[in-house]
PDB file of N, CA and C in Angstrom:
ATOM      1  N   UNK A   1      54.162   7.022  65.180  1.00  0.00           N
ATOM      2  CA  UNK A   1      54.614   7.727  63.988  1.00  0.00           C
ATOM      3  C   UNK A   1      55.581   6.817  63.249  1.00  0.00           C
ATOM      4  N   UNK A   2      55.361   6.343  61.928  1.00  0.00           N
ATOM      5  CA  UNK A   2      56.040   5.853  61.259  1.00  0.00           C
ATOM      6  C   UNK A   2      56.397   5.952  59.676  1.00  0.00           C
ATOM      7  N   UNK A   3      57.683   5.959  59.481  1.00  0.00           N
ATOM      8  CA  UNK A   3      58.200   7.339  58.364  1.00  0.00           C
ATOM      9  C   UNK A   3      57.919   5.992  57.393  1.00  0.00           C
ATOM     10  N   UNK A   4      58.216   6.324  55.978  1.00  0.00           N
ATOM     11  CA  UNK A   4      57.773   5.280  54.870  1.00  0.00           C
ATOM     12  C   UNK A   4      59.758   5.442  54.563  1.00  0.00           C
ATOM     13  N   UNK A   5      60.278   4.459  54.862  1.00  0.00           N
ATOM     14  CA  UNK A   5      61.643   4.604  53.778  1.00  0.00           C
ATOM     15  C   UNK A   5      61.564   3.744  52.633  1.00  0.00           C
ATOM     16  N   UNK A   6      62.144   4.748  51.727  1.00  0.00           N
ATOM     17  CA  UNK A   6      62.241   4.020  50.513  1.00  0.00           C
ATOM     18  C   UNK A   6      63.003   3.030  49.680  1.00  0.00           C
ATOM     19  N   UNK A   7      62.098   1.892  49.397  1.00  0.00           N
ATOM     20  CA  UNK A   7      63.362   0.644  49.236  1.00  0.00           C
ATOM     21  C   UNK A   7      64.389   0.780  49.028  1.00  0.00           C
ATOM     22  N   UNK A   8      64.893   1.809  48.410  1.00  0.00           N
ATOM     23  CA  UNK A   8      66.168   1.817  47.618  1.00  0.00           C
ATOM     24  C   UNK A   8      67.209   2.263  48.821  1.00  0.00           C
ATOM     25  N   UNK A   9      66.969   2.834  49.797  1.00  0.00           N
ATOM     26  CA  UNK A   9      67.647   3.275  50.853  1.00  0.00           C
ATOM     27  C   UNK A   9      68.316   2.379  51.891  1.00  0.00           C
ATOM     28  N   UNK A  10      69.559   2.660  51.719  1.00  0.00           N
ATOM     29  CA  UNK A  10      70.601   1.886  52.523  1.00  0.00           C
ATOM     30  C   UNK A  10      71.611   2.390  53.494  1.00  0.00           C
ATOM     31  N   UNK A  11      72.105   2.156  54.424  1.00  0.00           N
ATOM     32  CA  UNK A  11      73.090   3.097  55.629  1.00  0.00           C
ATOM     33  C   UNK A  11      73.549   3.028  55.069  1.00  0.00           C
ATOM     34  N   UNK A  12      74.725   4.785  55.197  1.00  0.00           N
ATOM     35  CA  UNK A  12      75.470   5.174  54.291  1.00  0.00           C
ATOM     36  C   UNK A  12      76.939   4.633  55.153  1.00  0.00           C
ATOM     37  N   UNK A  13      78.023   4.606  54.548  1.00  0.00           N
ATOM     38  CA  UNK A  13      79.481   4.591  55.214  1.00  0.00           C
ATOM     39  C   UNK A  13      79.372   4.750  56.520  1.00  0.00           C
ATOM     40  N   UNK A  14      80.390   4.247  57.243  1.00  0.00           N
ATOM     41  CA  UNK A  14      80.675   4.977  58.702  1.00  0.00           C
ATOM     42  C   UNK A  14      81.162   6.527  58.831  1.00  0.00           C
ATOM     43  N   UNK A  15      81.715   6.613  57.844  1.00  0.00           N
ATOM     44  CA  UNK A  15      82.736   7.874  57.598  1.00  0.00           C
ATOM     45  C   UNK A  15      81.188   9.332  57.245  1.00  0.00           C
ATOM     46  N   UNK A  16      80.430   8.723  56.903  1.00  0.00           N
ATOM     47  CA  UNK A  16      79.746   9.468  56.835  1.00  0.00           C
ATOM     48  C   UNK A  16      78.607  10.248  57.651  1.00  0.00           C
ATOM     49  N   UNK A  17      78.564  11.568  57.314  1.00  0.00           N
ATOM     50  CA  UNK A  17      77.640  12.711  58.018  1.00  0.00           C
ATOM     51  C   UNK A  17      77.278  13.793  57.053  1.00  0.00           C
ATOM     52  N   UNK A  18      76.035  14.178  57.757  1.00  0.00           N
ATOM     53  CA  UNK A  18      75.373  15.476  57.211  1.00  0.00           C
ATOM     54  C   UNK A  18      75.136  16.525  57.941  1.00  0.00           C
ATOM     55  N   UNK A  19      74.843  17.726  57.531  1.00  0.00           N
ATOM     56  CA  UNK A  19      75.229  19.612  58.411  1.00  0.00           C
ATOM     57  C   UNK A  19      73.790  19.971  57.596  1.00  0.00           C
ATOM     58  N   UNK A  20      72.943  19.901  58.448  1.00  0.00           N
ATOM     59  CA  UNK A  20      71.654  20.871  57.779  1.00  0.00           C
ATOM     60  C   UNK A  20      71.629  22.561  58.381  1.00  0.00           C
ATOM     61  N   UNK A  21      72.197  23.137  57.535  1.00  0.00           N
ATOM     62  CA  UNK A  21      71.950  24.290  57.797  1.00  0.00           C
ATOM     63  C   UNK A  21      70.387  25.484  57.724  1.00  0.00           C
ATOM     64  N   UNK A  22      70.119  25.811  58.180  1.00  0.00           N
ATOM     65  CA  UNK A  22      68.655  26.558  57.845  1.00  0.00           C
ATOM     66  C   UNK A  22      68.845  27.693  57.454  1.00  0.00           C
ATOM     67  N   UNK A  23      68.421  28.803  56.578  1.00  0.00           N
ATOM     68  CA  UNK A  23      67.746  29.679  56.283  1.00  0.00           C
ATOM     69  C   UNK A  23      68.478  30.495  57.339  1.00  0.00           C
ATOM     70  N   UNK A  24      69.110  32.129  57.255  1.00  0.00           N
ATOM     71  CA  UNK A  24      69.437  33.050  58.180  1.00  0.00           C
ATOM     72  C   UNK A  24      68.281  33.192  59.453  1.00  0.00           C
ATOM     73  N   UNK A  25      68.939  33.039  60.503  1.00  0.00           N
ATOM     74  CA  UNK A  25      66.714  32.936  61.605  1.00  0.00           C
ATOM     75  C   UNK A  25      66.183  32.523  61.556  1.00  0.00           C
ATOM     76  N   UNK A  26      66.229  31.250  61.104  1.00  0.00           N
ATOM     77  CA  UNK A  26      65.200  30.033  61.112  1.00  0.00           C
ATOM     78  C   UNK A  26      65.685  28.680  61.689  1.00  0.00           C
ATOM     79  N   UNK A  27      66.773  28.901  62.909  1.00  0.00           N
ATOM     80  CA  UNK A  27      66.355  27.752  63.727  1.00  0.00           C
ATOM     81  C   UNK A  27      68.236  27.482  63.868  1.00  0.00           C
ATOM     82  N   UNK A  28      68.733  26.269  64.298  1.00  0.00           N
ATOM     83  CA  UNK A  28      69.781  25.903  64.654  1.00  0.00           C
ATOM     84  C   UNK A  28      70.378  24.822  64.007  1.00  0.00           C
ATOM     85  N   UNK A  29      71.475  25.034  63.119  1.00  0.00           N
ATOM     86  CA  UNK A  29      72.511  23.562  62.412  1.00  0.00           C
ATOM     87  C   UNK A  29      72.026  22.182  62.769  1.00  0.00           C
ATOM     88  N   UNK A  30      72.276  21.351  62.415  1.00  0.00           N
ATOM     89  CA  UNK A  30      72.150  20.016  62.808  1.00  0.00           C
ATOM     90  C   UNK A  30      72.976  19.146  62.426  1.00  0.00           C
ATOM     91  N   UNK A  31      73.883  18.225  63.178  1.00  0.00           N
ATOM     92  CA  UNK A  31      75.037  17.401  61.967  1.00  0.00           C
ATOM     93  C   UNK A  31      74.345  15.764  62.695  1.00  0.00           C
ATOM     94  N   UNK A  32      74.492  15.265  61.910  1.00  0.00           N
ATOM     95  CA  UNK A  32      73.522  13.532  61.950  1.00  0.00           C
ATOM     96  C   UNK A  32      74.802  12.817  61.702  1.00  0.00           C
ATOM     97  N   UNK A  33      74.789  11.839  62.228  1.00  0.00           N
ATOM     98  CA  UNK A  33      76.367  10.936  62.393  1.00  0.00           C
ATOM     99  C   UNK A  33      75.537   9.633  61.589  1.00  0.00           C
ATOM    100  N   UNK A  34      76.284   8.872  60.532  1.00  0.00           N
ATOM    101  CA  UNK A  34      75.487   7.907  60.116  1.00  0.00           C
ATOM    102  C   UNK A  34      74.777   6.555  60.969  1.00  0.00           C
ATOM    103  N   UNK A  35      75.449   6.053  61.934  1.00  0.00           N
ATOM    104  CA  UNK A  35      74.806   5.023  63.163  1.00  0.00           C
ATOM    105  C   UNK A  35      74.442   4.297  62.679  1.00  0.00           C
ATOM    106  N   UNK A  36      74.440   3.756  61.140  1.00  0.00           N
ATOM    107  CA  UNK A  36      73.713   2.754  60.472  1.00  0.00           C
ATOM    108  C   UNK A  36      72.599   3.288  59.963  1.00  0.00           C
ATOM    109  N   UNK A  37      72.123   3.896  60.268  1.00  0.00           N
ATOM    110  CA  UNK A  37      70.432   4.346  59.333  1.00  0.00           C
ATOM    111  C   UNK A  37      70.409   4.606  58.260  1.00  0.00           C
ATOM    112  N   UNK A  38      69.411   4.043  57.649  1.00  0.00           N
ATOM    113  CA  UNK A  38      69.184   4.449  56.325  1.00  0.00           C
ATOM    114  C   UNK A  38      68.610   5.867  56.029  1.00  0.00           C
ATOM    115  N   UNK A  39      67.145   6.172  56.479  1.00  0.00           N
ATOM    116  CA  UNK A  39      66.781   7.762  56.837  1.00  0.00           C
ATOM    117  C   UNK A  39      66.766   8.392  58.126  1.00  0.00           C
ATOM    118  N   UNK A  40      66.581   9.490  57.806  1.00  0.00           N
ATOM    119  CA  UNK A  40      66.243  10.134  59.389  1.00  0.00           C
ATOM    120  C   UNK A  40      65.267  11.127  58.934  1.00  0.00           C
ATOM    121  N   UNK A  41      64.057  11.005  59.831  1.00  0.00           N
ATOM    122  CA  UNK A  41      63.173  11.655  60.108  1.00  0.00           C
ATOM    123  C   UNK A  41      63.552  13.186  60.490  1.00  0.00           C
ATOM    124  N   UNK A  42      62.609  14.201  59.902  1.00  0.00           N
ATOM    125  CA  UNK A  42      62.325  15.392  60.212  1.00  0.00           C
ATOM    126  C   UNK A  42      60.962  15.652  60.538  1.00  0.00           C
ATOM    127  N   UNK A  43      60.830  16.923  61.502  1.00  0.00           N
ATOM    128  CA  UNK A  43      59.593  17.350  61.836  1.00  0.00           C
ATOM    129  C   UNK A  43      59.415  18.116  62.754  1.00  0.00           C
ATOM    130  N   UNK A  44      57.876  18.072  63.280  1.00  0.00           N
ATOM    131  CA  UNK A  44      58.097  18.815  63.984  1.00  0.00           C
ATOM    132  C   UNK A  44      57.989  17.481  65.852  1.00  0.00           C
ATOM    133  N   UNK A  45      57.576  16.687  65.396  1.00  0.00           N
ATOM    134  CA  UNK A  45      57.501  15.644  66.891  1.00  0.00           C
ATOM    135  C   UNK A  45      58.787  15.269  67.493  1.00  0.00           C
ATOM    136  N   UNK A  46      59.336  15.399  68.750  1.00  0.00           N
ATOM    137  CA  UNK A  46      59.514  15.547  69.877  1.00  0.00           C
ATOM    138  C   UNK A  46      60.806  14.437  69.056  1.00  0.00           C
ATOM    139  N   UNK A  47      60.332  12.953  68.715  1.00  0.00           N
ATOM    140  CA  UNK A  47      60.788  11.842  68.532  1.00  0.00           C
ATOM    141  C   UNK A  47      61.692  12.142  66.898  1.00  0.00           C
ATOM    142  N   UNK A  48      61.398  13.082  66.293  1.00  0.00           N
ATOM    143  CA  UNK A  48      61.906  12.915  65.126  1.00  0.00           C
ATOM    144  C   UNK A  48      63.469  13.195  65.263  1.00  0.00           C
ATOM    145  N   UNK A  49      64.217  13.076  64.493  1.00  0.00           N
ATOM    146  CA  UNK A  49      65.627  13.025  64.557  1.00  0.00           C
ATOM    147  C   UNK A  49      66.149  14.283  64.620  1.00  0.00           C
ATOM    148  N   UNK A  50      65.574  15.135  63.700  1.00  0.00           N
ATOM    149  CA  UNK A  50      65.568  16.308  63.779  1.00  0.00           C
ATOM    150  C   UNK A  50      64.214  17.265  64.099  1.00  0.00           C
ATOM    151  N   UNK A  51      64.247  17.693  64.910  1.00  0.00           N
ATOM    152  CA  UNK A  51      63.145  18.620  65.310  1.00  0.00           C
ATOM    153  C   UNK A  51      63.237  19.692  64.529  1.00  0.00           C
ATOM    154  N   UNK A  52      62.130  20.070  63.958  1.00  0.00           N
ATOM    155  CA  UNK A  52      61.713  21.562  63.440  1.00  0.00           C
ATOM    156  C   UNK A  52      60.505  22.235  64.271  1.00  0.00           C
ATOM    157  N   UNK A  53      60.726  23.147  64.981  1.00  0.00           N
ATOM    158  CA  UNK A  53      59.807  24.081  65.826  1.00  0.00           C
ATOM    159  C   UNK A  53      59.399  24.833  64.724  1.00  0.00           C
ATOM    160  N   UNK A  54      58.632  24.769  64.139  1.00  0.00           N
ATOM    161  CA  UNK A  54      57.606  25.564  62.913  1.00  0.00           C
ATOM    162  C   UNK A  54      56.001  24.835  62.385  1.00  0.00           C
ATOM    163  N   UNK A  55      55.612  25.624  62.495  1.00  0.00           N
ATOM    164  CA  UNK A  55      54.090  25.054  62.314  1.00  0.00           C
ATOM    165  C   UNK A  55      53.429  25.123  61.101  1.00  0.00           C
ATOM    166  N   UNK A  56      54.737  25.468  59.502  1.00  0.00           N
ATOM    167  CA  UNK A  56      54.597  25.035  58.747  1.00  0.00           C
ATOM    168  C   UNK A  56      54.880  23.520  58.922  1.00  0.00           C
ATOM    169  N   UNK A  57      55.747  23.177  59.500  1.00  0.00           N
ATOM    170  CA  UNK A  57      56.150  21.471  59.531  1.00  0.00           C
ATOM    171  C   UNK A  57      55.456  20.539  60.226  1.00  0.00           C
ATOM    172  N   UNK A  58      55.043  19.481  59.068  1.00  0.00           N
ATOM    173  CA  UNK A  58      54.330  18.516  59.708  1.00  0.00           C
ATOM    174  C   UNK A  58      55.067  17.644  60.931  1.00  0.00           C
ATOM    175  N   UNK A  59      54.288  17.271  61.645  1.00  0.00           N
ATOM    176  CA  UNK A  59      54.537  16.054  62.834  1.00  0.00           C
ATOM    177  C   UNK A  59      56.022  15.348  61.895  1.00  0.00           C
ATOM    178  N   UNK A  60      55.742  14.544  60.791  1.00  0.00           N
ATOM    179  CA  UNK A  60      56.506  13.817  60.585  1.00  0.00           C
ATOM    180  C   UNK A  60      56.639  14.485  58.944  1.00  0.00           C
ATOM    181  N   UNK A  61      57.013  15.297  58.575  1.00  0.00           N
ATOM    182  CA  UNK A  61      57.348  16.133  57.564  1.00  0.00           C
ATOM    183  C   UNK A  61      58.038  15.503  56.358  1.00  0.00           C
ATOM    184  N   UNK A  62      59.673  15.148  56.406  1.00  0.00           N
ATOM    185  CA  UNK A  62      60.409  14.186  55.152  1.00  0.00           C
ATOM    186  C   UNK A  62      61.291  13.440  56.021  1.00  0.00           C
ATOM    187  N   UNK A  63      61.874  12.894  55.146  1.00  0.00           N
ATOM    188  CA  UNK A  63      63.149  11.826  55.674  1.00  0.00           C
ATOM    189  C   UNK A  63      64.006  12.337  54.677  1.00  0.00           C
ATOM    190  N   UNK A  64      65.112  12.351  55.025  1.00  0.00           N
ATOM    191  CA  UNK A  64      66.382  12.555  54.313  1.00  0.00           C
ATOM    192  C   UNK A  64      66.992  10.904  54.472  1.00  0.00           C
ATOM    193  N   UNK A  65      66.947  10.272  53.251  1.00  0.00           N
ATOM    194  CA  UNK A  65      67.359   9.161  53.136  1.00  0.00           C
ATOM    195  C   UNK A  65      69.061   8.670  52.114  1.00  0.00           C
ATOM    196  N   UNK A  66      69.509   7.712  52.539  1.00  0.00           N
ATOM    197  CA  UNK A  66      70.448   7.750  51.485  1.00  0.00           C
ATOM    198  C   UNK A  66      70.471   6.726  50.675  1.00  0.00           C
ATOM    199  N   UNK A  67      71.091   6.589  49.373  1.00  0.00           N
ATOM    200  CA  UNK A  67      70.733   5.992  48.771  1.00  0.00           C
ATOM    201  C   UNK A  67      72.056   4.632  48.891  1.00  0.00           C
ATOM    202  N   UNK A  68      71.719   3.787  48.483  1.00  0.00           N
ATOM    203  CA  UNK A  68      72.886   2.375  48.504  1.00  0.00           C
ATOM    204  C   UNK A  68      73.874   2.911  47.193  1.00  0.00           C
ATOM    205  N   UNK A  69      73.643   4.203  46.099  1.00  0.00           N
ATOM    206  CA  UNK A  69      74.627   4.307  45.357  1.00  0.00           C
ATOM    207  C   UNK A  69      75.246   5.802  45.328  1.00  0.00           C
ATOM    208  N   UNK A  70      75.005   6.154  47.309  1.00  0.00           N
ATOM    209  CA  UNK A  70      75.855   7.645  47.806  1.00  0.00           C
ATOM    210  C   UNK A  70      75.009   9.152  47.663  1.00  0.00           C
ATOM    211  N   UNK A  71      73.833   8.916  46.829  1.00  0.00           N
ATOM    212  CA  UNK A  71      73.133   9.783  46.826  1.00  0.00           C
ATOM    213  C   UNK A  71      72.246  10.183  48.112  1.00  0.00           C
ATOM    214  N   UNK A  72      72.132  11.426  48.853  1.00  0.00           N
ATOM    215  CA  UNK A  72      71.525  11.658  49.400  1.00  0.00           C
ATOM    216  C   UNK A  72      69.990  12.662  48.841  1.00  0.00           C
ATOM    217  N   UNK A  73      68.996  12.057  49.463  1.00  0.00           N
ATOM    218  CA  UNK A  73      67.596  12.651  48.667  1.00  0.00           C
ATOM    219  C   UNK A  73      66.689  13.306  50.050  1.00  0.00           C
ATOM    220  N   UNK A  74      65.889  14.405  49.838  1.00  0.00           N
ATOM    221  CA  UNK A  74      64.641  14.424  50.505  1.00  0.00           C
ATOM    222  C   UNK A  74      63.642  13.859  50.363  1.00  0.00           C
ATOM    223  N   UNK A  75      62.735  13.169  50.918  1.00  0.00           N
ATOM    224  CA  UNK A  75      61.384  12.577  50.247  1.00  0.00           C
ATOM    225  C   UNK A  75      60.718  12.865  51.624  1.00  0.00           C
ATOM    226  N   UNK A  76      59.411  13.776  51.123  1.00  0.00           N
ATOM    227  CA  UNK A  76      58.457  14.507  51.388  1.00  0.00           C
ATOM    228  C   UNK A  76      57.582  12.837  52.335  1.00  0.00           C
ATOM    229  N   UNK A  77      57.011  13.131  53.359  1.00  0.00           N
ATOM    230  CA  UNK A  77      56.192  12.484  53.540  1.00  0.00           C
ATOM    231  C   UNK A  77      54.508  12.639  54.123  1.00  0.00           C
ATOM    232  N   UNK A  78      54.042  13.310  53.015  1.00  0.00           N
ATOM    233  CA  UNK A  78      52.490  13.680  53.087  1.00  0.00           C
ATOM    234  C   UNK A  78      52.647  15.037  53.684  1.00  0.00           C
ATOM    235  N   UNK A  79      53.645  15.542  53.744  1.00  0.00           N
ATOM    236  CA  UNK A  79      53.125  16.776  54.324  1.00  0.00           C
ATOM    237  C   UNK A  79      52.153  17.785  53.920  1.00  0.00           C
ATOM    238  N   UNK A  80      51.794  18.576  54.722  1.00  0.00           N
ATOM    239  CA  UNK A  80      50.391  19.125  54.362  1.00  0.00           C
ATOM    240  C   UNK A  80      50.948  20.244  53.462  1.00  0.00           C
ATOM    241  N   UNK A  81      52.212  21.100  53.905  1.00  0.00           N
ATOM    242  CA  UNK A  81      52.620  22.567  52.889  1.00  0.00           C
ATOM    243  C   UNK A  81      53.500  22.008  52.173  1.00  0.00           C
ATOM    244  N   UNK A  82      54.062  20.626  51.840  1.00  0.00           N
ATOM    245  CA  UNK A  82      55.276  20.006  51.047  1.00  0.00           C
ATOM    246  C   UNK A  82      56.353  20.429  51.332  1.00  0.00           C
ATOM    247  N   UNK A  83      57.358  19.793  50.742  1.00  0.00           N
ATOM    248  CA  UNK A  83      58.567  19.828  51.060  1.00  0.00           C
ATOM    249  C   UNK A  83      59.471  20.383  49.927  1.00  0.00           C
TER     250      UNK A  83
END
């Protein structure tokens, strides 16, 4: 499985993190510590950074990437119900 990141995407700060919260009943918080990465994978495979147990979600669903000028983006990757 291999996610497409997008050129423009660069590790964000050290200082930096993200809190994905879900939907009331739809699953459990997530906070991602930056570690250097540029994206992190979502989905539903075992390996993705964040796991989603839903079978709307593809294997390898989006990446939440950041950008080299602080912006953080979703970008969809082929998923079958989109993102």
């Amino acid at each position: 499985m291999s996610a497409h990141v997008p050129p423009w995407a660069a590790p964000p700060p050290a200082h930096w993190k993200v809190r994905l919260v879900p939907k009331e009943g739809a699953g459990r918080a997530h906070s991602l510590d930056a570690k250097g990465k540029a994206c992190y994978t979502v989905g539903r495979n075992a390996v993705c950074d964040v796991v989603v147990p839903c079978s709307d979600a593809s294997r390898l669903h989006c990446v939440i990437a950041h950008h080299r000028d602080g912006g953080v983006f979703v970008v969809d990757q082929g998923s079958a119900n989109g993102t």
